[in-house]
Protein backbone atom coordinates (compact mmCIF):
# COMPACT_ATOMS: atom_id res chain seq x y z
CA UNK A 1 127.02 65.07 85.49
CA UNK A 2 129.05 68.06 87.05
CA UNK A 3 127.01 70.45 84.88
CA UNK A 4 123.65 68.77 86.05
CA UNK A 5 124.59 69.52 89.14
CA UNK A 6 125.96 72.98 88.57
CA UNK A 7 122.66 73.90 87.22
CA UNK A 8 120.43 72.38 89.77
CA UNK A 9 122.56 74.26 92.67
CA UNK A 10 122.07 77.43 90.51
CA UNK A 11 118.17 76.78 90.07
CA UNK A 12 117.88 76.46 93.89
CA UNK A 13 119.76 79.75 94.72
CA UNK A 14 117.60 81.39 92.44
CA UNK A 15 114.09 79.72 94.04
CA UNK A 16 115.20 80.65 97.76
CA UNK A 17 116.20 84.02 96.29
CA UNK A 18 112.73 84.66 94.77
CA UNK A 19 110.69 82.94 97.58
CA UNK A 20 112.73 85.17 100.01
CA UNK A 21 112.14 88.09 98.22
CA UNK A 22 108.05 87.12 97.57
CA UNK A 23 107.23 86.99 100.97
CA UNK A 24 106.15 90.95 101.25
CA UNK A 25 104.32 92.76 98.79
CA UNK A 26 104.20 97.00 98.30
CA UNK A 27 100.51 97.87 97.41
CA UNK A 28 99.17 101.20 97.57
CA UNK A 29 95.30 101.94 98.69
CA UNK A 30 92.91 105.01 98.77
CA UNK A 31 92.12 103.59 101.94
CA UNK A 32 92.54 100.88 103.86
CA UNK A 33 91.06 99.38 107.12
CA UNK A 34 93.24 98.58 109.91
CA UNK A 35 93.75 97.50 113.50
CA UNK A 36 96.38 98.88 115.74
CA UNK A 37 97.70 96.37 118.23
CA UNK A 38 98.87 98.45 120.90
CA UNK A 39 100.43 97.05 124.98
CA UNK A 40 98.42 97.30 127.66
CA UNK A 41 101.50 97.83 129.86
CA UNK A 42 102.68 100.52 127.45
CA UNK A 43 100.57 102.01 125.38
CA UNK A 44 102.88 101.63 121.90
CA UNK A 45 101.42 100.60 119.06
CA UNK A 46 103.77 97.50 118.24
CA UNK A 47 102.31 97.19 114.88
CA UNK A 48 99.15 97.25 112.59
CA UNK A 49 97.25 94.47 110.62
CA UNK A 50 94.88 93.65 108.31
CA UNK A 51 91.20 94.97 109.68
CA UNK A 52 90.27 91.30 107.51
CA UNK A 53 92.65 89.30 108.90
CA UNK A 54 91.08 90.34 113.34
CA UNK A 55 87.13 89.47 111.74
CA UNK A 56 88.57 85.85 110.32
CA UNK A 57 89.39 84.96 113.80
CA UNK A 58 87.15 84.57 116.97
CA UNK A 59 88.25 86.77 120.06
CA UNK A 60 90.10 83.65 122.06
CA UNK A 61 92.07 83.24 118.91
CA UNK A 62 93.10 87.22 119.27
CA UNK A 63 93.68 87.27 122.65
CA UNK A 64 96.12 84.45 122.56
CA UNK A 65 98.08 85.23 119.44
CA UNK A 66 98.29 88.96 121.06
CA UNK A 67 98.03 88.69 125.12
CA UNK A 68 98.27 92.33 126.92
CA UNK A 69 97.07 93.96 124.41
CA UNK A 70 94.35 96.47 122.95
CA UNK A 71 93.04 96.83 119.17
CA UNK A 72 92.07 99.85 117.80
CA UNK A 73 90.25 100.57 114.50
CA UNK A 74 91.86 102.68 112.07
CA UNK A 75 92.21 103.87 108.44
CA UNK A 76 95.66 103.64 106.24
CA UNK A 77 95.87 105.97 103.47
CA UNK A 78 98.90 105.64 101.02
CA UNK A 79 101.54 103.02 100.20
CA UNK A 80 102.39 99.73 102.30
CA UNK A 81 103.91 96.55 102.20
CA UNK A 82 102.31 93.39 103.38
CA UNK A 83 104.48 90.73 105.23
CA UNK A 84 102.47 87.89 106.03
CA UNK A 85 99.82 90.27 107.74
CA UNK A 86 101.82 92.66 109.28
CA UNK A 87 101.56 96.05 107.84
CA UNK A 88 104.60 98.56 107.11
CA UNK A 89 103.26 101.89 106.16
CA UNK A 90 105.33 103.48 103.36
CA UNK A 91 107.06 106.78 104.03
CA UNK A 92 104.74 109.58 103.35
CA UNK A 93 101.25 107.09 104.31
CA UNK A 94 98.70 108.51 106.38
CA UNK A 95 96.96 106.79 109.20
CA UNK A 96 93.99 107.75 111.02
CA UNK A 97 93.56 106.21 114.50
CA UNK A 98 90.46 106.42 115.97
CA UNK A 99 91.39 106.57 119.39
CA UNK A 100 87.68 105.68 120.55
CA UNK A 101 86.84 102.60 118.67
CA UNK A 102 88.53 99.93 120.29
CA UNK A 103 88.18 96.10 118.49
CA UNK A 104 86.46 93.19 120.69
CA UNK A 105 84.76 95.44 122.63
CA UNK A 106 86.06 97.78 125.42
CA UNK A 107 85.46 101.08 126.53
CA UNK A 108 89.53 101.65 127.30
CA UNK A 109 90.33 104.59 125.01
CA UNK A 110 93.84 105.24 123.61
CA UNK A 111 95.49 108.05 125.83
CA UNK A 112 95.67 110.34 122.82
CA UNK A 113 95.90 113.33 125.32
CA UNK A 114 99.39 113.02 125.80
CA UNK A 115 100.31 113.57 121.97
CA UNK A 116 100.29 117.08 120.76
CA UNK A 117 100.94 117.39 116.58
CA UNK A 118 104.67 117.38 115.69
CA UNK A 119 105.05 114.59 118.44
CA UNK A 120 106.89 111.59 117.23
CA UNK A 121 105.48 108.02 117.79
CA UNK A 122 106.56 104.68 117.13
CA UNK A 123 104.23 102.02 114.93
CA UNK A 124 106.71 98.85 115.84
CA UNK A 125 109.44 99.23 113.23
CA UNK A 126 108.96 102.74 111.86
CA UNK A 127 108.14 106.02 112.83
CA UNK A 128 105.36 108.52 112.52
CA UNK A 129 104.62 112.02 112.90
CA UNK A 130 101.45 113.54 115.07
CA UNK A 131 99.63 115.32 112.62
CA UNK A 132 96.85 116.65 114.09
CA UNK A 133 94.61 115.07 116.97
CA UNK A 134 91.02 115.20 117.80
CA UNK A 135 88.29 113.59 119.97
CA UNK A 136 88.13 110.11 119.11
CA UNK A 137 90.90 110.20 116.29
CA UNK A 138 94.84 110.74 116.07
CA UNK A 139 96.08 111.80 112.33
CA UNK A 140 100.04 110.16 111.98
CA UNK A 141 102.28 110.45 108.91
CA UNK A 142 104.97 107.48 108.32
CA UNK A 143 108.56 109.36 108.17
């Protein structure tokens, strides 16, 4: 009976351990299509998601899982992992903002002017690198 139990206990460690462990996944793209959910108050860019994942829902259903904020369309080039729908660029990713195409219509454009390349930014929980800005797009790469 003890050993019954001994291995049941173990087989439970080792299912948490894997489903903790399965809940992000690293995939690398050419290219892919993201939205930038950045504070009105602000102006950070708390964190990016799935371009997909914004056209499944209808705009009240944005608006009230993000309030205050913008979205702006961008590209991802390079390595990330997926949490849920979050993205986290890997070190060494590329992403183009485009600093004029803002999602669920608006004609607010990202204040890109105050960024000059080398400038440091933060995308929520990691850092990127200004890498060259023009009109209508702002080039970052993850550090």
């Amino acid at each position: 009976m003890g050993t019954i139990k001994l291995k049941a206990g173990l087989f439970f460690v080792v299912l948490v351990f894997f489903n903790i462990n399965c809940n992000a996944q690293v995939l690398s793209t050419r290219e892919t299509k993201v939205i930038m959910v950045v504070s009105e108050k602000s102006d950070e860019i708390s964190h990016l998601e799935l371009f997909n994942t914004f056209q499944k829902m209808n705009s009240p259903e944005v608006l009230e899982k993000y309030p205050n904020s913008q979205f702006y369309i961008g590209l991802l080039e390079g390595s990330y992992e997926l949490n849920k729908n979050n993205i986290i660029p890997i070190k060494g990713s590329t992403i183009i903002m485009y600093t004029d195409r803002q999602y669920l219509s608006g004609d607010i454009l990202f204040p890109s002017d105050k960024f000059s390349a080398g400038d440091q930014i933060d995308l929520g929980s990691i850092k990127a690198k200004v890498v060259s800005k023009k009109k209508g797009e702002l080039i970052l790469k993850t550090q």
